[in-house]
C-alpha atoms as a PDB file:
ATOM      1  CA  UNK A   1       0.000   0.000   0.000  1.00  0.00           C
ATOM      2  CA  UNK A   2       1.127   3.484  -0.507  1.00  0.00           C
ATOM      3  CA  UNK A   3       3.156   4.591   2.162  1.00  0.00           C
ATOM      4  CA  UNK A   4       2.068   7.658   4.623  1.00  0.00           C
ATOM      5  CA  UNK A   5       4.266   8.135   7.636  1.00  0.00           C
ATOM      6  CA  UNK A   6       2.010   9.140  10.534  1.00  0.00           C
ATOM      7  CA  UNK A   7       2.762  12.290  12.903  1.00  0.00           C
ATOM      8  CA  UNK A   8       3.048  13.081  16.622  1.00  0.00           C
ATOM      9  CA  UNK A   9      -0.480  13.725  17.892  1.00  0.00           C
ATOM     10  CA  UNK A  10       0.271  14.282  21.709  1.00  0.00           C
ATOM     11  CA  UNK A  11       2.086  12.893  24.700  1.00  0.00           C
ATOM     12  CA  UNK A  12       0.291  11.814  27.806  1.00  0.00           C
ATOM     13  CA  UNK A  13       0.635  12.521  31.111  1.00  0.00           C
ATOM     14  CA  UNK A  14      -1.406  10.503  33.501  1.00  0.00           C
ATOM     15  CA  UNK A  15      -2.271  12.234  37.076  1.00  0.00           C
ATOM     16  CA  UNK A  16      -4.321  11.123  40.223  1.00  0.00           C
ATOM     17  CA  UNK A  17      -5.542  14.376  39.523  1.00  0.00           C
ATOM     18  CA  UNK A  18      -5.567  17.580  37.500  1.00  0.00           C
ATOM     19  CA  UNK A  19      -4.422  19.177  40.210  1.00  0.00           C
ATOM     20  CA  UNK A  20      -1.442  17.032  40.655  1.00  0.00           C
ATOM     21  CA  UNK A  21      -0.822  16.935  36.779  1.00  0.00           C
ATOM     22  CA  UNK A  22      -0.919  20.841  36.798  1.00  0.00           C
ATOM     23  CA  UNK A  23       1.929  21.317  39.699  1.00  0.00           C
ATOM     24  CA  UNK A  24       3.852  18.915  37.366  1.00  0.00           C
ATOM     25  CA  UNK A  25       3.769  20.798  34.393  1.00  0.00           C
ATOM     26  CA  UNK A  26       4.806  24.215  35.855  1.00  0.00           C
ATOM     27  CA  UNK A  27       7.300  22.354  37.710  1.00  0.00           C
ATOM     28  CA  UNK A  28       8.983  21.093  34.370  1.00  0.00           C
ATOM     29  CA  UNK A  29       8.726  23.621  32.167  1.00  0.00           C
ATOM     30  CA  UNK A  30       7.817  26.847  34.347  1.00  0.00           C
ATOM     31  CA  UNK A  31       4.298  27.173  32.273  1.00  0.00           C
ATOM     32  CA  UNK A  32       0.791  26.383  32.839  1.00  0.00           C
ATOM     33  CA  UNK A  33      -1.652  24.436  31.127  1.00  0.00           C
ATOM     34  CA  UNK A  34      -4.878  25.427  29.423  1.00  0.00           C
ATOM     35  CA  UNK A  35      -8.324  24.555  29.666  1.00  0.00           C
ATOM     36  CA  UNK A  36      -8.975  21.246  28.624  1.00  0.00           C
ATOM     37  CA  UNK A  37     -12.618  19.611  29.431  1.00  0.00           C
ATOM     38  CA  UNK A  38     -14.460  16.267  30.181  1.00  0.00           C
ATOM     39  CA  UNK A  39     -14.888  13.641  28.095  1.00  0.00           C
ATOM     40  CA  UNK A  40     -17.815  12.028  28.914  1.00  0.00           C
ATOM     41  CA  UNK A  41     -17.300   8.519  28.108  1.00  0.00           C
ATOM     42  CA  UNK A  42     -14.635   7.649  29.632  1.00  0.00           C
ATOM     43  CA  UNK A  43     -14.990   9.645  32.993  1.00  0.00           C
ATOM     44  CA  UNK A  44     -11.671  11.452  32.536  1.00  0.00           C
ATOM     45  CA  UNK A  45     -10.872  15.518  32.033  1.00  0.00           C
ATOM     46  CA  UNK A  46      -8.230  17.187  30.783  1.00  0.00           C
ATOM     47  CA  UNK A  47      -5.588  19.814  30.367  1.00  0.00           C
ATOM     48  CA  UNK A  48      -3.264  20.450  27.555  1.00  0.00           C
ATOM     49  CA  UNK A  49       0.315  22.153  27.140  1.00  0.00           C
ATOM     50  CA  UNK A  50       0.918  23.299  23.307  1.00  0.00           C
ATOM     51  CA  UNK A  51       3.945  22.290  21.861  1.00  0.00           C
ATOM     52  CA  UNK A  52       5.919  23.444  18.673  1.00  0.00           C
ATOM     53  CA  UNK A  53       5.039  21.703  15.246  1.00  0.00           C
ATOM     54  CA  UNK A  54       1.199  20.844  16.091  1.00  0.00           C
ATOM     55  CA  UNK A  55       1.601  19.006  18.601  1.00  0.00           C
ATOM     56  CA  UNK A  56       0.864  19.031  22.749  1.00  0.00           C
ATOM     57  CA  UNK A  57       0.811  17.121  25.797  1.00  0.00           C
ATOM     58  CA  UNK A  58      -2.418  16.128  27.414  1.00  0.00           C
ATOM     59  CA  UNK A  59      -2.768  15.773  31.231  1.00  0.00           C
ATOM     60  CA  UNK A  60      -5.097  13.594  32.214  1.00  0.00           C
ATOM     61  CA  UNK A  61      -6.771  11.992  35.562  1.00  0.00           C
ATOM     62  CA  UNK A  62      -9.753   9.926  36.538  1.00  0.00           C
ATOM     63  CA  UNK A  63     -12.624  12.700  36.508  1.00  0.00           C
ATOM     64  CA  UNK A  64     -14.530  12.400  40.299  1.00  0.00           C
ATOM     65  CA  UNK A  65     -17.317  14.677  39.133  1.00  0.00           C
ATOM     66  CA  UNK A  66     -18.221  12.410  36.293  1.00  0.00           C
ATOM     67  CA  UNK A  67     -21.761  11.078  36.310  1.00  0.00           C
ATOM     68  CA  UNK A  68     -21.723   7.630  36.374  1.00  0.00           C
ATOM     69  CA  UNK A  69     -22.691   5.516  32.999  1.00  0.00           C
ATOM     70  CA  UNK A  70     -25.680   2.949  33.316  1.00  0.00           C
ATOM     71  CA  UNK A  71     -22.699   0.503  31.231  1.00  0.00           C
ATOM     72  CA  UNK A  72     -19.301   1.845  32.102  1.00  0.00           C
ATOM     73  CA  UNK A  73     -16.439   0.768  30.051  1.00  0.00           C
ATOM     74  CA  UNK A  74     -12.927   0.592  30.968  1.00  0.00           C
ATOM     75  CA  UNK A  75     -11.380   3.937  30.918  1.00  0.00           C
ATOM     76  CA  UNK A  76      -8.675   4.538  28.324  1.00  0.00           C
ATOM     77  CA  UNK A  77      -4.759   4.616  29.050  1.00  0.00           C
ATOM     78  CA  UNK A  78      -5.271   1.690  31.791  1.00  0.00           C
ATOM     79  CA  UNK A  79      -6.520   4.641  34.288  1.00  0.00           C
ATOM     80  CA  UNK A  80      -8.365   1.525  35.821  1.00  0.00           C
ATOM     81  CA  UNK A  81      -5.248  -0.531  36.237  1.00  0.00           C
ATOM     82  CA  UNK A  82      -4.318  -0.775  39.597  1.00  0.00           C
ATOM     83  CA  UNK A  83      -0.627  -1.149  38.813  1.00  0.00           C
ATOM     84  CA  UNK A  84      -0.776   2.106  36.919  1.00  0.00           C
ATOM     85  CA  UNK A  85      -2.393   3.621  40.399  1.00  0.00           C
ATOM     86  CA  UNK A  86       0.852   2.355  42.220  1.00  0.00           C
ATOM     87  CA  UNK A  87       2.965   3.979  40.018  1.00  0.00           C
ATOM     88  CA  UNK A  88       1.177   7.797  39.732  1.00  0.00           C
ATOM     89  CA  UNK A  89       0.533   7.652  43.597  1.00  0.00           C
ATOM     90  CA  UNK A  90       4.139   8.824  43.281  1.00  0.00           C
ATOM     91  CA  UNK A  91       3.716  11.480  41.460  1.00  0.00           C
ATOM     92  CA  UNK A  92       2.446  12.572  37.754  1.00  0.00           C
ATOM     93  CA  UNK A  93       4.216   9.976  35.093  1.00  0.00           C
ATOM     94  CA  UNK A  94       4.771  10.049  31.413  1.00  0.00           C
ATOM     95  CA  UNK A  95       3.101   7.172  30.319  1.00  0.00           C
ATOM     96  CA  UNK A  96       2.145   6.916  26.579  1.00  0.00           C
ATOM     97  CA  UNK A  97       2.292   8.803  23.147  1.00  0.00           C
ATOM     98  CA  UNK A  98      -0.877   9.123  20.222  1.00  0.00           C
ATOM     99  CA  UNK A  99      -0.269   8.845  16.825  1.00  0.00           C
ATOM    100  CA  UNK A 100      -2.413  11.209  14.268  1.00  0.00           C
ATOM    101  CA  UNK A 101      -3.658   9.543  11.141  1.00  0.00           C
ATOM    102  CA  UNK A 102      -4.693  12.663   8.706  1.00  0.00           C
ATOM    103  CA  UNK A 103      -7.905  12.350   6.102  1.00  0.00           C
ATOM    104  CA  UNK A 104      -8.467  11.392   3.249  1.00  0.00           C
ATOM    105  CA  UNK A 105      -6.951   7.926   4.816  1.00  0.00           C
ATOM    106  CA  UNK A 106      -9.609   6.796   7.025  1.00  0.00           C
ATOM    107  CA  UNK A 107      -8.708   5.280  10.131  1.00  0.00           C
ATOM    108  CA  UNK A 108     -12.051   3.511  10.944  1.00  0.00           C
ATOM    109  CA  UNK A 109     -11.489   1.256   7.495  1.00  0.00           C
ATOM    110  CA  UNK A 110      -7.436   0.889   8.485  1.00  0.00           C
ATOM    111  CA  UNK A 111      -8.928  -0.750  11.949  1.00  0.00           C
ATOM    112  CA  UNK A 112     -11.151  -3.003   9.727  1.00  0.00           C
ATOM    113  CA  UNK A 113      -8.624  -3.822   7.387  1.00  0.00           C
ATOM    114  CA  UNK A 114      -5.966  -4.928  10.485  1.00  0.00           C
ATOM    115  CA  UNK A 115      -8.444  -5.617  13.510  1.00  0.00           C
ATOM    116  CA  UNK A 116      -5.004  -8.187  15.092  1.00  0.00           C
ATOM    117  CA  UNK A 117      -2.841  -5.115  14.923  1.00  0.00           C
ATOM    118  CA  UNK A 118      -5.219  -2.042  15.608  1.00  0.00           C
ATOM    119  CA  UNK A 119      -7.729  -1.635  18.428  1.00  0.00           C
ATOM    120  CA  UNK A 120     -11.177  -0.927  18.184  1.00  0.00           C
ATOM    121  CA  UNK A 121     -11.712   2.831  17.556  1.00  0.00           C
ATOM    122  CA  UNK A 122     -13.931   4.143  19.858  1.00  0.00           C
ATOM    123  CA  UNK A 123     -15.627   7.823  19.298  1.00  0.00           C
ATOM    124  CA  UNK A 124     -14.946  10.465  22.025  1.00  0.00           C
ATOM    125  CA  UNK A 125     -16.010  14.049  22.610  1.00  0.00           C
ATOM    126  CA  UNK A 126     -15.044  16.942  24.307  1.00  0.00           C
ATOM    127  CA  UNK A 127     -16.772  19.733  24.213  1.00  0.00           C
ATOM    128  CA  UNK A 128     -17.039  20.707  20.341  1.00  0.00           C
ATOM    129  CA  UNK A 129     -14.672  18.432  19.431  1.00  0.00           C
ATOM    130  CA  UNK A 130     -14.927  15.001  17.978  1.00  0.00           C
ATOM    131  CA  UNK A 131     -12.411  12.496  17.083  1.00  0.00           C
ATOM    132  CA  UNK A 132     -11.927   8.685  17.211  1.00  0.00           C
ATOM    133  CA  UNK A 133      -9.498   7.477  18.778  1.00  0.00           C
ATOM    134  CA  UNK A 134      -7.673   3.225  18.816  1.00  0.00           C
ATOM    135  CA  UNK A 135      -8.640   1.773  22.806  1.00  0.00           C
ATOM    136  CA  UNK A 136      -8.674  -1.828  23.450  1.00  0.00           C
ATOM    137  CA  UNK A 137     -11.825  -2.806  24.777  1.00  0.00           C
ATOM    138  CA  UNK A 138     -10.167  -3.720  28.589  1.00  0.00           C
ATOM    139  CA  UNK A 139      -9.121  -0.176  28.747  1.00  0.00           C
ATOM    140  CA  UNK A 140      -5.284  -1.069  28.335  1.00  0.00           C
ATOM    141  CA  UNK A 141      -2.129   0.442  26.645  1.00  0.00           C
ATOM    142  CA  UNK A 142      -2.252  -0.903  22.809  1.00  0.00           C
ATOM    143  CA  UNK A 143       0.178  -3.957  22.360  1.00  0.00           C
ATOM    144  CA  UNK A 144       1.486  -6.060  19.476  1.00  0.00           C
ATOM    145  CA  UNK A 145       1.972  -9.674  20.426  1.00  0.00           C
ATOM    146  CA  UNK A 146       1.718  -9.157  24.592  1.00  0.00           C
ATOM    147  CA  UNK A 147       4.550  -6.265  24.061  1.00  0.00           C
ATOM    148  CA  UNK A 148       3.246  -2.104  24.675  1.00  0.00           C
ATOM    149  CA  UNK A 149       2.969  -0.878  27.539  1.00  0.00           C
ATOM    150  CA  UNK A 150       2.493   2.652  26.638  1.00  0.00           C
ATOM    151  CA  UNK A 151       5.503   2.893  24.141  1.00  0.00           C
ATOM    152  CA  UNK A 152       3.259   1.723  20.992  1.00  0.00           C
ATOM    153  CA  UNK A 153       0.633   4.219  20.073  1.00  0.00           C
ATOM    154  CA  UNK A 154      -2.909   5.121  20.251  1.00  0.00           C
ATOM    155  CA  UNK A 155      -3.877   6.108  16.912  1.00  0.00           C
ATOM    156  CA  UNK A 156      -6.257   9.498  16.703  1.00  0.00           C
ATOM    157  CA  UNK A 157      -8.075  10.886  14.117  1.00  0.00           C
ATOM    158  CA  UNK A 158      -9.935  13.861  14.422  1.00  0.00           C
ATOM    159  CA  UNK A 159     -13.313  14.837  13.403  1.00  0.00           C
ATOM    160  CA  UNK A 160     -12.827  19.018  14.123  1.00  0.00           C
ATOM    161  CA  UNK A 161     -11.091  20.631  11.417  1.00  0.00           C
ATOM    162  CA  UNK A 162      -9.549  22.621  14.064  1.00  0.00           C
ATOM    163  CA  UNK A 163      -6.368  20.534  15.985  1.00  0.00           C
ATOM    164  CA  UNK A 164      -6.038  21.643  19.372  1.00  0.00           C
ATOM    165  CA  UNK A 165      -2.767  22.566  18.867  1.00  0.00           C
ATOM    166  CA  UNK A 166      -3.827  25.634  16.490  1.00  0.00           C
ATOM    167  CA  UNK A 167      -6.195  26.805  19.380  1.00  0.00           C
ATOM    168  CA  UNK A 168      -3.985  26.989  22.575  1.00  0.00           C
ATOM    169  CA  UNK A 169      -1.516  29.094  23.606  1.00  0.00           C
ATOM    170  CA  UNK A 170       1.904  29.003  22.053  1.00  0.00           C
ATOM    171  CA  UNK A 171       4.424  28.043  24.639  1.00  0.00           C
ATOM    172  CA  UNK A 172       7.918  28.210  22.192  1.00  0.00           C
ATOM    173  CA  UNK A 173       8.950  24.488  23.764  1.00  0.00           C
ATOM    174  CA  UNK A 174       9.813  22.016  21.295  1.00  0.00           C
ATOM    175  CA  UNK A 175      10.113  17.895  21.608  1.00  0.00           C
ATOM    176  CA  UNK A 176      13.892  17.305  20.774  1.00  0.00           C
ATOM    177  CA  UNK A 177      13.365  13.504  21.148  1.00  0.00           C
ATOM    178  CA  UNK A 178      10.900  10.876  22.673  1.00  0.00           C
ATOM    179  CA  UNK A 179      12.668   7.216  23.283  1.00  0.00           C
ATOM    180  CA  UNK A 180      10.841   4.179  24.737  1.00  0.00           C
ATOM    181  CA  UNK A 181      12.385   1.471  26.731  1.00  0.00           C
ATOM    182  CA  UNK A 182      11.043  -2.090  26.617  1.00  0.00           C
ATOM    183  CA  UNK A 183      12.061  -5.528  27.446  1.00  0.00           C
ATOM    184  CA  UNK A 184      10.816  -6.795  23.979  1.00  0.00           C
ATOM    185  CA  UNK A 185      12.168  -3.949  22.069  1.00  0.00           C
ATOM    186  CA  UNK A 186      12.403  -5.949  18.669  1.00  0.00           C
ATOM    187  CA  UNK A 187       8.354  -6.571  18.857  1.00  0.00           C
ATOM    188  CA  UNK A 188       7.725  -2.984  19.742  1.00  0.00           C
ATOM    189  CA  UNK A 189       9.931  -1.432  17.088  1.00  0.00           C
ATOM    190  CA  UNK A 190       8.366  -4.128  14.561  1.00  0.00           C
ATOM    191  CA  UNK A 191       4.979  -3.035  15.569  1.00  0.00           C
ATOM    192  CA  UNK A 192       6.291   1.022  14.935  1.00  0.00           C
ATOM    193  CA  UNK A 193       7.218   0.057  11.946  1.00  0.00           C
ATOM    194  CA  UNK A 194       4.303  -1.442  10.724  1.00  0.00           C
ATOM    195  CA  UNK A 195       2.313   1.564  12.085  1.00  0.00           C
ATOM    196  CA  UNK A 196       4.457   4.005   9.949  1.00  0.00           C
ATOM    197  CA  UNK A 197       5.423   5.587  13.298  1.00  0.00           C
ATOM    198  CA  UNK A 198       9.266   4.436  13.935  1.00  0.00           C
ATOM    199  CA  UNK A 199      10.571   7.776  12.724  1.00  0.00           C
ATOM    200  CA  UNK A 200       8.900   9.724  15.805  1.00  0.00           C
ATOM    201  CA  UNK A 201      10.281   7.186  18.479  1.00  0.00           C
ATOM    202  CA  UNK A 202      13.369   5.270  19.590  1.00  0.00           C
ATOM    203  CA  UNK A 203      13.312   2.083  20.672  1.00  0.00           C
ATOM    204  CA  UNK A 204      15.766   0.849  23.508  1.00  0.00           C
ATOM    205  CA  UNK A 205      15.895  -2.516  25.268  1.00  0.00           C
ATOM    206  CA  UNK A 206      15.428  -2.613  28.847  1.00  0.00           C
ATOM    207  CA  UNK A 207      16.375  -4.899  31.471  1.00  0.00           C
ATOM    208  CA  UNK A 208      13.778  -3.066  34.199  1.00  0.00           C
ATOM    209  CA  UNK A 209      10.462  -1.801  33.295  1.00  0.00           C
ATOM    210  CA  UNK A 210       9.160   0.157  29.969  1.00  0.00           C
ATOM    211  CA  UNK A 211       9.456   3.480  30.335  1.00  0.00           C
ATOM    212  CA  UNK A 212       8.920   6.927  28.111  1.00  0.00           C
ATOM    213  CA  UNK A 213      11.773   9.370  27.930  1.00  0.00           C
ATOM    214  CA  UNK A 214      11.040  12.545  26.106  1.00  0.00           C
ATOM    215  CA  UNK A 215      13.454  15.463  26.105  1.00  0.00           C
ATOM    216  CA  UNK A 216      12.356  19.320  25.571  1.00  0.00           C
ATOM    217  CA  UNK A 217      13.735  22.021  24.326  1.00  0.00           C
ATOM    218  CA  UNK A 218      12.517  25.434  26.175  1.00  0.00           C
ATOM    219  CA  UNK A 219      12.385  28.659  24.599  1.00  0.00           C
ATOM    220  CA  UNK A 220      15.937  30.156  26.196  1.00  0.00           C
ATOM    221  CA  UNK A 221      17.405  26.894  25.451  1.00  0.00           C
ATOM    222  CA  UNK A 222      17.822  25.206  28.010  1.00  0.00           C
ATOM    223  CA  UNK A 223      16.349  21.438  27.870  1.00  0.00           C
ATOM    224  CA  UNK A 224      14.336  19.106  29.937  1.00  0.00           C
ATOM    225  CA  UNK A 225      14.237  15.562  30.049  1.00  0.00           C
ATOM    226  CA  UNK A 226      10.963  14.243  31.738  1.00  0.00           C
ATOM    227  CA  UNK A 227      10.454  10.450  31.951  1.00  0.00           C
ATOM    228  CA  UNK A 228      12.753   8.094  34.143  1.00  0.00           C
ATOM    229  CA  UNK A 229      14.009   5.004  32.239  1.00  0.00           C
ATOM    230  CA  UNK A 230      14.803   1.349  34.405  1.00  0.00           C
ATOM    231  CA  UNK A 231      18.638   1.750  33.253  1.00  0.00           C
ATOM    232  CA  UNK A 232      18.556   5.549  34.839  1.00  0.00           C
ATOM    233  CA  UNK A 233      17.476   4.275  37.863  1.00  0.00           C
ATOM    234  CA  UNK A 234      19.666   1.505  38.313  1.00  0.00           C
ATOM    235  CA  UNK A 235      22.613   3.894  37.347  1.00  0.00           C
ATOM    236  CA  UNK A 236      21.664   6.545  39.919  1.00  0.00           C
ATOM    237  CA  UNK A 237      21.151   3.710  42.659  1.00  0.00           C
ATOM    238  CA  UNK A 238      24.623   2.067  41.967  1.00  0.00           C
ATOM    239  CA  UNK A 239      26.341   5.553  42.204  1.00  0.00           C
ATOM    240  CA  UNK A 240      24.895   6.300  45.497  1.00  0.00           C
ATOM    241  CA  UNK A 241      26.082   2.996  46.366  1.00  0.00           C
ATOM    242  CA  UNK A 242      29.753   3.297  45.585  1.00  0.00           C
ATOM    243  CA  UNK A 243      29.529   6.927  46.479  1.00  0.00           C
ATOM    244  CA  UNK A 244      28.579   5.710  50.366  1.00  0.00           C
ATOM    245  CA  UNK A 245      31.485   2.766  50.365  1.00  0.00           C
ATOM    246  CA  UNK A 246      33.756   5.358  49.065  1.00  0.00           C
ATOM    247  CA  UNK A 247      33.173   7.157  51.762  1.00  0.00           C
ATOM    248  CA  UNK A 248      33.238   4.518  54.503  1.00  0.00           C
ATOM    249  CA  UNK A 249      36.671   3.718  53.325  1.00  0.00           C
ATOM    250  CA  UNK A 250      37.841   7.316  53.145  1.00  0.00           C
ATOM    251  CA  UNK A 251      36.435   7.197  57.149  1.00  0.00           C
ATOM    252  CA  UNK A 252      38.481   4.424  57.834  1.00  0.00           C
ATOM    253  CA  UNK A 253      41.842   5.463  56.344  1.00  0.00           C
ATOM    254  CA  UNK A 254      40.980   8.390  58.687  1.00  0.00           C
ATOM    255  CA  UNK A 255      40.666   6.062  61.452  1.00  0.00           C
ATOM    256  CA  UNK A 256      43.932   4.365  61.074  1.00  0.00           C
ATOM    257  CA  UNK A 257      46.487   7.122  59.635  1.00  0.00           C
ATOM    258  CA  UNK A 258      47.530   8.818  63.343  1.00  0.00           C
ATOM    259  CA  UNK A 259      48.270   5.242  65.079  1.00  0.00           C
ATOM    260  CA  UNK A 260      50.829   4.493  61.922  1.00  0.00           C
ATOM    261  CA  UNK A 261      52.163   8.286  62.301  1.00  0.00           C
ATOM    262  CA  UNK A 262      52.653   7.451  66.192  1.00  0.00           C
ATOM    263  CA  UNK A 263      54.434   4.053  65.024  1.00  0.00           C
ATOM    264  CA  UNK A 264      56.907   6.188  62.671  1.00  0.00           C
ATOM    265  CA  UNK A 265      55.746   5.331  59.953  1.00  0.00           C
ATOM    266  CA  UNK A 266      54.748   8.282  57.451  1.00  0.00           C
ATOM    267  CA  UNK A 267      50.977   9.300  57.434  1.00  0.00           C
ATOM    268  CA  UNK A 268      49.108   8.823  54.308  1.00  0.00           C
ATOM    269  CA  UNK A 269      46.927  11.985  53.200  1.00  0.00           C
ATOM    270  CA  UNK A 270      43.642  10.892  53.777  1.00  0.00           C
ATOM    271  CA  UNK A 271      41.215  11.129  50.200  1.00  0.00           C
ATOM    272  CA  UNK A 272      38.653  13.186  50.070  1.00  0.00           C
ATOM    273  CA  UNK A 273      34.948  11.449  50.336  1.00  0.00           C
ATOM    274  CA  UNK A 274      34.274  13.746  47.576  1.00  0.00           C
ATOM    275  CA  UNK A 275      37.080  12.207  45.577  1.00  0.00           C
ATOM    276  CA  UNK A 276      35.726   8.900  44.972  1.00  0.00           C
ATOM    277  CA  UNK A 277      31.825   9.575  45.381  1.00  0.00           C
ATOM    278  CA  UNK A 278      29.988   9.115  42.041  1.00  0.00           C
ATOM    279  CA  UNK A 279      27.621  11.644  41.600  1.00  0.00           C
ATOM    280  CA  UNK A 280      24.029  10.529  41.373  1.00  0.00           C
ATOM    281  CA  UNK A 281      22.329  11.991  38.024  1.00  0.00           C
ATOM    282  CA  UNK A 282      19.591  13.620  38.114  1.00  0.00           C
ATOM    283  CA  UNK A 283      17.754  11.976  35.119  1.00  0.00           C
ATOM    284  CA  UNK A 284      18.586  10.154  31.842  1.00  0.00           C
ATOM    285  CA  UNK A 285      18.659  12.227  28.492  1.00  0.00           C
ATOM    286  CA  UNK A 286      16.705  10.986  26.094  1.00  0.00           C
ATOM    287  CA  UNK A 287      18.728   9.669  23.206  1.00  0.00           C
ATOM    288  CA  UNK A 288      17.992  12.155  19.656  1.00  0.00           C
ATOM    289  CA  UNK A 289      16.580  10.724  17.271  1.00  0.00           C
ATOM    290  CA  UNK A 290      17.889   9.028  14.361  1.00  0.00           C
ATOM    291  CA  UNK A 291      18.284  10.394  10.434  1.00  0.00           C
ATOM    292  CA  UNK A 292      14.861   8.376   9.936  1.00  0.00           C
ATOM    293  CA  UNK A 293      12.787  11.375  11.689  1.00  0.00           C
ATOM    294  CA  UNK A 294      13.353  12.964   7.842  1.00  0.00           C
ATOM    295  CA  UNK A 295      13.439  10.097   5.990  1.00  0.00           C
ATOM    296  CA  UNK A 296      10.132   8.375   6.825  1.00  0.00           C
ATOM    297  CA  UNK A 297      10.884   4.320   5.616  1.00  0.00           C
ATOM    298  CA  UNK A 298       9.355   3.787   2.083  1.00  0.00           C
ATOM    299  CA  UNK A 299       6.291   0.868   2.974  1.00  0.00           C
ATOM    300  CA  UNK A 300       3.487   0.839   5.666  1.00  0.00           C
ATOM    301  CA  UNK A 301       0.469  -1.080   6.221  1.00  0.00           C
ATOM    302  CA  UNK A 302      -1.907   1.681   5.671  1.00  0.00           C
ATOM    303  CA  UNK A 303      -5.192   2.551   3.561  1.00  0.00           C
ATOM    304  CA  UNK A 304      -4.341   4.442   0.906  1.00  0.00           C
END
């Protein structure tokens, strides 16, 4: 089929609530979100953060002033799961990314087409706005053969001629790079592929958890990585480690050095603790991403 490389929709930011999700935001970047709204359906709200090249990031959290549905479904971006509740009762995570597929190509008839590889497109509102939007009927994080876990796509398509993007406020920060981390990173980059996404993400293999990092470029320059990958943490955890027995050892030469200098012997200068201790990192930078980001690949399976 003819080939149509998809583009970045959004990046989502899950939340125990907006409230949370908010302080986040202006935490990272040092700018507030806009109105978003409910979306009925699902029993979640929303804010948004535009970003540069039509493109944003969506906050979202369980809505508690939603009225209840006579046959709930499962809410989208596994804001049911209770292991996703573990890990935002920490704090506001990064946990998936939504692909845009642009008329004429119809989405709806791509799902039909590939119903093993896409799920179900369900219709959502917002206010005025309409779209449809890939959500496996459980509520999950899309997958390809048991393997997603936020780092392969929802798939969007809109139904407003209006993207949000060209309605909120300009905020001058730019996505430098967005890299997911996966045990089964061969399935999950076969599965980009396929969806005509692999230019808008790297895939890394992981020995710890998946995990979304996405790096930012702000306005002055400066950039900000937000997203904590399994290999960051295990780097910053083994640094604090030999950063402590560095210093119990520094303690001890302490200890010993005046008894030797009583003995005659010459006395050793003692290290510094500061010497030896690895500094702990304070997050890992997203890789940037590869030549492919301008040279979509040639072949996807999409409706032409």
């Amino acid at each position: 089929m003819t080939s149509h490389a998809l583009k970045l929709d959004h990046l989502v930011i899950a939340a125990r609530s907006l409230e949370e999700g908010e302080r986040f935001v202006v935490a990272k970047f040092g700018v507030a979100t806009a109105g978003g709204g409910a979306h009925p359906l699902m029993r979640t709200h929303n804010r948004l953060l535009n970003l540069w090249g039509g493109a944003y990031i969506e906050v979202i959290a369980i809505d508690p002033g939603a009225l209840p549905a006579d046959t709930p479904r499962a809410r989208l971006y596994a804001l049911d799961d209770p292991a996703l509740q573990r890990r935002i009762a920490d704090g506001p995570q990064l946990v998936h990314w939504v692909a845009r597929v642009d008329r004429p190509r119809s989405l709806g008839r791509w799902q039909a087409q590939y119903r093993e590889r896409i799920a179900p497109v369900v219709p959502m509102t917002r206010g005025s706005n309409t779209w449809g939007l890939t959500v496996p009927d459980d509520g999950a994080f899309p997958s390809w053969q048991g393997a997603g876990d936020g780092i392969v796509p929802s798939l969007i398509q809109w139904g407003t001629p209006l993207h949000p993007s060209t309605v909120l406020p300009e905020t001058g920060i730019a996505l430098r790079s967005l890299t997911g981390f996966h045990p089964q990173a061969e399935i999950v980059a076969e599965q980009l592929a396929w969806l005509g996404v692999e230019h808008l993400m790297r895939v890394e293999t992981t020995v710890g958890a998946p995990a979304i990092v996405a790096e930012f470029e702000l306005p002055d320059g400066s950039v900000v990585t937000m997203g904590e990958s399994a290999e960051s943490v295990v780097a910053a955890r083994r640094a604090e480690a030999e950063a402590g027995e560095a210093a119990k050892k520094a303690r001890r030469r302490v200890k010993v050095q005046p008894q030797a200098h009583l003995a005659g012997q010459p006395q050793e200068e003692a290290e510094s603790p500061a010497a030896e201790a690895v500094s702990r990192p304070d997050s890992r930078t997203a890789s940037e991403p590869s030549d492919d980001a301008t040279n979509p690949p040639a072949t996807t399976h999409q409706p032409e």
